[in-house]
Protein backbone atom coordinates (compact mmCIF):
# COMPACT_ATOMS: atom_id res chain seq x y z
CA UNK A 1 41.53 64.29 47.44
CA UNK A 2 42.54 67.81 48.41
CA UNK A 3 41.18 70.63 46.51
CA UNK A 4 42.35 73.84 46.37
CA UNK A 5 40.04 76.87 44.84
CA UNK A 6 41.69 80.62 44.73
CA UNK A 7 42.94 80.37 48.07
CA UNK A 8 44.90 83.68 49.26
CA UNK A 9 46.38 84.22 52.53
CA UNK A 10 47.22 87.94 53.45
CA UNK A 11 48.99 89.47 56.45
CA UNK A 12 48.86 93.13 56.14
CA UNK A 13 50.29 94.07 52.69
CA UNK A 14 52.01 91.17 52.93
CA UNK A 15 50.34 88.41 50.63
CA UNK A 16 51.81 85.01 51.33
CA UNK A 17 49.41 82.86 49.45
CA UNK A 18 48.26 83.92 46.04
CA UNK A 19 45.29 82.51 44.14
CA UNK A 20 46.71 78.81 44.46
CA UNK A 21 44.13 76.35 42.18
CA UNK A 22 45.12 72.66 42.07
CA UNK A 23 44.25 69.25 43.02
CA UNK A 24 45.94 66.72 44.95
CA UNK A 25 44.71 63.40 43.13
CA UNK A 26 44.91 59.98 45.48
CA UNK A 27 47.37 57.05 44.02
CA UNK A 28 50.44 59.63 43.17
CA UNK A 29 52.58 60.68 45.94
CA UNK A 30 52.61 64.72 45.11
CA UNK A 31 55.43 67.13 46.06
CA UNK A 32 55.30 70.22 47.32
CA UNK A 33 57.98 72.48 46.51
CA UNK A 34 59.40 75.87 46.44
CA UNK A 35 61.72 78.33 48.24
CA UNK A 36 62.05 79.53 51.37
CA UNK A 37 59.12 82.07 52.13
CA UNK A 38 57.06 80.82 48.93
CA UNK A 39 53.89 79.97 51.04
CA UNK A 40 54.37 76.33 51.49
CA UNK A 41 53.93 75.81 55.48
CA UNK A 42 50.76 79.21 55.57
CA UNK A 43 48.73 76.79 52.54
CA UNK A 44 49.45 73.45 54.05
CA UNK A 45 48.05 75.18 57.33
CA UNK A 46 44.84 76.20 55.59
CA UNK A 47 44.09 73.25 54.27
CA UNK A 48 44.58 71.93 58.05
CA UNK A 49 42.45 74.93 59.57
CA UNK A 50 44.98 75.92 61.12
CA UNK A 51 44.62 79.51 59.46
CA UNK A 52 41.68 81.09 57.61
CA UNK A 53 41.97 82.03 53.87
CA UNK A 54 41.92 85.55 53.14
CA UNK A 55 39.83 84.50 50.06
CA UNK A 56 39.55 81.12 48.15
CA UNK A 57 38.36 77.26 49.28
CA UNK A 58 40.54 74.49 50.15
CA UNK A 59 38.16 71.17 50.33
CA UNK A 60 39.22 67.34 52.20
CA UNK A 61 37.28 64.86 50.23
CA UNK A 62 34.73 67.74 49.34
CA UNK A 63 34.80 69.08 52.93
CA UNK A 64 36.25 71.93 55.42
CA UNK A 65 38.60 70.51 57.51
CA UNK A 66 36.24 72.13 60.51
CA UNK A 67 32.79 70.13 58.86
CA UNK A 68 35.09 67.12 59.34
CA UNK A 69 34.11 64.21 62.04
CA UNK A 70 37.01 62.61 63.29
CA UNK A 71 39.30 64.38 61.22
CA UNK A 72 42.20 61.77 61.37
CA UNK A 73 39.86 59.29 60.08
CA UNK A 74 39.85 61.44 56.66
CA UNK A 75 43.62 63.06 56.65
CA UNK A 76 46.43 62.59 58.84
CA UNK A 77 49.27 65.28 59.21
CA UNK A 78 53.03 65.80 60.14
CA UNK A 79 53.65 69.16 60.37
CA UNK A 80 55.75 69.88 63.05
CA UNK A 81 57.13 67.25 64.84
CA UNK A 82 57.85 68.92 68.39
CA UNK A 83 54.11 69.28 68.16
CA UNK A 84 54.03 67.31 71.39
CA UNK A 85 53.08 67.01 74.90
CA UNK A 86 57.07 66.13 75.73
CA UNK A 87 56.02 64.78 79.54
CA UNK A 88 53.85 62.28 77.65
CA UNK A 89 55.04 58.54 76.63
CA UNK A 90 54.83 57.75 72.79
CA UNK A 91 51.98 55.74 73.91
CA UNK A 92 49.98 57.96 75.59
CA UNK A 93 50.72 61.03 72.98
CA UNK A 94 48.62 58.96 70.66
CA UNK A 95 46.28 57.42 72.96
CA UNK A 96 44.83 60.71 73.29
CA UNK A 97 44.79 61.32 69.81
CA UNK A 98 43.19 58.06 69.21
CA UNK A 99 40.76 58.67 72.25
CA UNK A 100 39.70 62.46 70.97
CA UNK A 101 39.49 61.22 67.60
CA UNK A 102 37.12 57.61 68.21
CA UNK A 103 39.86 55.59 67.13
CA UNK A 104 40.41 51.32 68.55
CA UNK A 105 42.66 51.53 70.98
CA UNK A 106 44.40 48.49 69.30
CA UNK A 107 45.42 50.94 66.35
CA UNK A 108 48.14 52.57 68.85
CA UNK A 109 50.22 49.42 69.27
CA UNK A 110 49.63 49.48 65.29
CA UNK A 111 51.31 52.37 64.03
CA UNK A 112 53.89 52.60 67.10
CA UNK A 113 55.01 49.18 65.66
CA UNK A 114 54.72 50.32 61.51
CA UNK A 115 57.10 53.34 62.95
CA UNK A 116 59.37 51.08 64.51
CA UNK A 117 58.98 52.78 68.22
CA UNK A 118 57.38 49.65 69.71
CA UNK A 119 60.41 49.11 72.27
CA UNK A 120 60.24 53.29 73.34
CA UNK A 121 56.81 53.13 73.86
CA UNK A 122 56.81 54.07 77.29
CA UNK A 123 59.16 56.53 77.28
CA UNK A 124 58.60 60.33 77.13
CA UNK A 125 58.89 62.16 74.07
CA UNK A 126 61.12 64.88 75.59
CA UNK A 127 63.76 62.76 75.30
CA UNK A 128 63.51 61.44 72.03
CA UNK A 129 65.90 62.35 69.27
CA UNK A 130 64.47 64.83 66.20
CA UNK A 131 64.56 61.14 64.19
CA UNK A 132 62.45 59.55 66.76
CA UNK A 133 60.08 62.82 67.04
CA UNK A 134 59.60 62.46 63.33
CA UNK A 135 58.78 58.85 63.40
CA UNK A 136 56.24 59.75 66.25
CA UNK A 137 54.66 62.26 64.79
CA UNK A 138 54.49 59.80 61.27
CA UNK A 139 52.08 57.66 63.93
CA UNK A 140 50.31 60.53 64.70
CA UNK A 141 49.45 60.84 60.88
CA UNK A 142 48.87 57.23 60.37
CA UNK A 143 46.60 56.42 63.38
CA UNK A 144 43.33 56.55 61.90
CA UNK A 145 43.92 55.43 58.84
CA UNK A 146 43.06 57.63 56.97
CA UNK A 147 42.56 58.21 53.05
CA UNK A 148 44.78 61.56 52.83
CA UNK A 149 48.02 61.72 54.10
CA UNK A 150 49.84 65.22 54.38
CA UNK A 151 53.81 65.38 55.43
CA UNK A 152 55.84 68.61 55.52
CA UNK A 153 60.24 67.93 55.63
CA UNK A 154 59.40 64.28 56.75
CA UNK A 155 62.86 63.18 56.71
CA UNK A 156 64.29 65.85 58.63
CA UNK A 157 66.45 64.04 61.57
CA UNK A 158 66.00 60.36 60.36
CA UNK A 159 69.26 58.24 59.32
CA UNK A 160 69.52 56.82 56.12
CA UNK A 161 67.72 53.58 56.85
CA UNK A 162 64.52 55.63 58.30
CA UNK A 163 64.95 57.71 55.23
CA UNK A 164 64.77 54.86 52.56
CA UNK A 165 61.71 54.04 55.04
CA UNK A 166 60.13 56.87 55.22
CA UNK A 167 60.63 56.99 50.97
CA UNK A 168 59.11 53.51 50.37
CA UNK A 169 56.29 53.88 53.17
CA UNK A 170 54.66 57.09 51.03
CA UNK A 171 55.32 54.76 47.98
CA UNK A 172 53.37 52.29 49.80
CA UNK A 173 50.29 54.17 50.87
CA UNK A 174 49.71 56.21 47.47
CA UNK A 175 49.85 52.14 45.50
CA UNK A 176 46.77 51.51 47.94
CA UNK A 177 44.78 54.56 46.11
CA UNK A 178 45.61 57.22 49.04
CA UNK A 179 46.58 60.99 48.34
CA UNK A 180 49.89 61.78 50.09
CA UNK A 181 50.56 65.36 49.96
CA UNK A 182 54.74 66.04 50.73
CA UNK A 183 56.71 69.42 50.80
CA UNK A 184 60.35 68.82 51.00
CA UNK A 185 63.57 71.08 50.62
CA UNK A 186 65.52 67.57 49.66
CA UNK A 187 65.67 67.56 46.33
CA UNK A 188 67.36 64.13 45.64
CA UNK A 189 64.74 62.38 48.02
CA UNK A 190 61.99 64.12 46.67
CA UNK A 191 62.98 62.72 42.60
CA UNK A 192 62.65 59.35 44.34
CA UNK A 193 59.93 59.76 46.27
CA UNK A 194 57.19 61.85 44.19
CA UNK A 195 55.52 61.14 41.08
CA UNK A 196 53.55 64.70 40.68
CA UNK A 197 54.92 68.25 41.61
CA UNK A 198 53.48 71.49 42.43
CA UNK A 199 55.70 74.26 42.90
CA UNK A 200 55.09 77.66 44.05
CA UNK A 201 56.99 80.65 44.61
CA UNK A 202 56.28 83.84 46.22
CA UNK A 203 53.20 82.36 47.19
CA UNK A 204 51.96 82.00 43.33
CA UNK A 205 51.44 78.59 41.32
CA UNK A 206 54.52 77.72 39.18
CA UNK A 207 53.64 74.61 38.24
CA UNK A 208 51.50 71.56 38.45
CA UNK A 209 52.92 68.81 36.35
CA UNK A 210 54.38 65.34 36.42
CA UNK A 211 58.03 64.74 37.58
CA UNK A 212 59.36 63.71 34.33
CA UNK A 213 57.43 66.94 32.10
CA UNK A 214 58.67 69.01 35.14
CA UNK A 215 62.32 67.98 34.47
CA UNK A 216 61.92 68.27 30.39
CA UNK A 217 60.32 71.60 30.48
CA UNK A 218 62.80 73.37 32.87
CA UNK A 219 66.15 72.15 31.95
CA UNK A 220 68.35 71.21 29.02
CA UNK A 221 68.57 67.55 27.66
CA UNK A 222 71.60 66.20 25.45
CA UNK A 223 74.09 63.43 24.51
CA UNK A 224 77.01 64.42 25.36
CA UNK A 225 79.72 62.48 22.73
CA UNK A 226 84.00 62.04 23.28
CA UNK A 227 85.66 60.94 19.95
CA UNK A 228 88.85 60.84 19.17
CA UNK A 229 87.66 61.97 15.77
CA UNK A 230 86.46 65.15 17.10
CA UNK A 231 86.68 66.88 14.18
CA UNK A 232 85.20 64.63 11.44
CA UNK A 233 81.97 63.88 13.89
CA UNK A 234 81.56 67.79 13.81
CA UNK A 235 81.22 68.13 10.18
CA UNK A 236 78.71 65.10 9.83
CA UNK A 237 76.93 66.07 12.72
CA UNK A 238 76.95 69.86 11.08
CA UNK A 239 75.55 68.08 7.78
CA UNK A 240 72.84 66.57 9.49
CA UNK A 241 71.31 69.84 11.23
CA UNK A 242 72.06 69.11 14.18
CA UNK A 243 73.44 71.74 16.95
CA UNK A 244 76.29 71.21 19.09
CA UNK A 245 78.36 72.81 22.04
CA UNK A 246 81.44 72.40 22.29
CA UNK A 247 82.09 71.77 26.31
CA UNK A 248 85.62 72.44 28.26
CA UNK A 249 86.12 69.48 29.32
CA UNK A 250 86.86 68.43 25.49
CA UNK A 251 83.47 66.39 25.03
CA UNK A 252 80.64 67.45 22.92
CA UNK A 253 77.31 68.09 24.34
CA UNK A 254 74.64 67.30 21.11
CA UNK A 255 70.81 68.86 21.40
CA UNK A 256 67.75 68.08 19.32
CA UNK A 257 69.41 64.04 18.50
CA UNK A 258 68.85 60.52 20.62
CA UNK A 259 71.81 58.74 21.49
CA UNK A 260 71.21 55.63 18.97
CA UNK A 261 70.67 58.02 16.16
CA UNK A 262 74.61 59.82 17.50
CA UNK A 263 75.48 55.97 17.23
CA UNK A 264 74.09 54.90 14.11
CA UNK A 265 75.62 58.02 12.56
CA UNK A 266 79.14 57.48 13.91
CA UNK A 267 79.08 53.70 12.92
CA UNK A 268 77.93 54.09 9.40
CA UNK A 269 81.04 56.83 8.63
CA UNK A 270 83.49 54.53 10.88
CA UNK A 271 84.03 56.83 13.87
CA UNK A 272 85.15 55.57 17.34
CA UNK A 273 83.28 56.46 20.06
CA UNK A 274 84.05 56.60 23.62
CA UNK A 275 81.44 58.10 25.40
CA UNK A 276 78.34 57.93 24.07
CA UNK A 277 75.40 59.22 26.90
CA UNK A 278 72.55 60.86 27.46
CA UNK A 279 72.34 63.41 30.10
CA UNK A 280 69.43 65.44 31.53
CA UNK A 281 69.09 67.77 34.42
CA UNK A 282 68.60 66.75 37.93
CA UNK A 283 65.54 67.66 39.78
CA UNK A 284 67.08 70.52 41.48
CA UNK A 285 68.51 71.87 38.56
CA UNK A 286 65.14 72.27 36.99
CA UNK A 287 63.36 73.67 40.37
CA UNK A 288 66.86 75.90 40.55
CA UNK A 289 65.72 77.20 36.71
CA UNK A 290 61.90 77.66 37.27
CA UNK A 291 62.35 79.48 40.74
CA UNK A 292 65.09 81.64 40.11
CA UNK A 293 63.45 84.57 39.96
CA UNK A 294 61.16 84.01 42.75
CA UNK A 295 63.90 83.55 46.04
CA UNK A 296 63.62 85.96 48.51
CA UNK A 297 66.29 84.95 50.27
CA UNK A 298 69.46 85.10 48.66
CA UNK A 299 73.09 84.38 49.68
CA UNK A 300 76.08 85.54 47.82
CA UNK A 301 79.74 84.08 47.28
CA UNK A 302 82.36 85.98 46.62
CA UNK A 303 84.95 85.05 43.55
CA UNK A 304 88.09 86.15 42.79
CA UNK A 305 88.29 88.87 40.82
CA UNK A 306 91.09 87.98 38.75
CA UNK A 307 88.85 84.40 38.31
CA UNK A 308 88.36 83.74 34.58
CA UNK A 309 84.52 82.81 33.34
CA UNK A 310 84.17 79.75 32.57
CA UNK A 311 84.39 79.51 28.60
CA UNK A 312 81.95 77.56 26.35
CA UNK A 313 81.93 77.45 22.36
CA UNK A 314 78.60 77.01 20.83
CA UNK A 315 77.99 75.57 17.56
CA UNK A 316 74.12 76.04 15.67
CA UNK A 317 72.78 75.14 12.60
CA UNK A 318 74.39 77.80 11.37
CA UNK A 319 77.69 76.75 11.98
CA UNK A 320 79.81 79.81 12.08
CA UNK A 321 83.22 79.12 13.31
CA UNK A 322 84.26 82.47 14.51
């Protein structure tokens, strides 16, 4: 478990990390997220040692990281994968580890072989790939097995077999009870991978939720319906409170109703239906709506001036046609 008390990280007038409270709870996988310059890498770095709080705690299993004995026993850490001796084998990178940290010498053939390095164990990391660096530096984490794994962009460089790896080995490890800890600017992996999120922004907490309340509470859900009987399904719907929008592409997007109750509604008055589905936002959609506001890097694209707005015709409960 990885606790987190008021910590603050200043530089200057510059405050990077801002009174971030939360808990990272063993048997989830967690996510990390939040934009570019939020404070991911300067917290995940305290809670390493790596840098000293301005103010605040960060606790491993009820410890500081420097009170720890053999520290990869109790949490191992990808960071940075470079993070290297490159003149070393793969081997001997984490024999030392496993030597400085009172690890079996067995475990290096171990996790070289759970990485799937076994047959480039001899060779130096220099010349390894930024896929094969990553998968190193996963063996790094792993070696002494410990109870908290932490991984920051873990899939950066791997193909998509190491990624679906990569995916299903945090799965793996957080079903055996372990906290795994994983910031990630993929959005699509990370709705795969994690189960819990907590997002900051300009170094503040945004939230600290589960994926699916994440996803409710920051983006729109609806049914979206195609009829050829466009009309008459507008006036029952209308009768039956319920709000629609009218979308360009000539379907209708229906709030505040499930699909089977759309269904039941259109069967009993003898509409056809040919689309019928329920749609909710993607993960990035939702972590595009909550952080909006707190980028501080943005990027503009030019349009067209003489580039319509796209066009959208609401219907409420009210149901003025104008």
């Amino acid at each position: 478990m990885i606790q987190l008390e008021g910590l603050t990280k200043r530089y200057g007038e510059k405050v990077a990390v801002n009174n971030l409270t939360f808990t990272v709870r063993p048997g989830i996988v967690t996510g990390f997220l939040g934009p570019n310059g939020a404070g991911k890498s300067t917290t995940m770095r305290m809670m390493l040692g790596l840098d000293r709080p301005t103010a605040g705690d960060v606790r491993i299993d009820g410890q500081h990281y420097d009170h720890l004995k053999d520290p990869l026993k109790y949490i191992g850490a990808l960071l940075d994968a470079k993070a290297m001796h490159g003149g070393r084998s793969a081997y001997n990178h984490l024999l030392c580890l496993a030597q400085s940290n009172g690890i079996p010498k067995s475990r290096v053939a171990e996790v070289l072989d759970t990485v799937g390095l076994t047959a480039v164990a001899k060779k130096k990391a220099k010349g390894f790939s930024l896929g094969m660096g990553q998968r190193l530096g996963i063996a790094g984490a792993l070696l002494g097995d410990p109870r908290i794994l932490m991984f920051d962009e873990p899939v950066n460089g791997l193909d998509p077999e190491g990624i679906h790896w990569i995916r299903n080995l945090m799965k793996s490890l957080a079903a055996q009870g372990r906290t795994v800890f994983v910031s990630s600017h993929l959005m699509s992996e990370m709705a795969l991978t994690a189960d819990h999120l907590v997002v900051i922004g300009q170094g503040r907490l945004l939230a600290d939720t589960s994926m699916a309340d994440f996803i409710e509470q920051n983006s729109r859900s609806y049914v979206r319906v195609r009829t050829p009987q466009r009309e008459r399904l507008l006036d029952i719907l209308h009768e039956a409170g319920v709000t629609v929008v009218e979308s360009g592409s000539g379907a209708l997007e229906v709030d505040g109703g499930k699909a089977e109750q759309i269904g039941e509604l259109a069967a009993q008055h003898q509409i056809v239906l040919h689309e019928l589905s329920p749609q909710q936002a993607s993960l990035e959609e939702a972590f595009m709506q909550l952080t909006a506001e707190s980028i501080e890097y943005h990027a503009h694209t030019d349009t067209p001036q003489d580039a319509p707005p796209a066009r959208q015709q609401a219907w409420g409960d009210g149901w003025n046609r104008s």
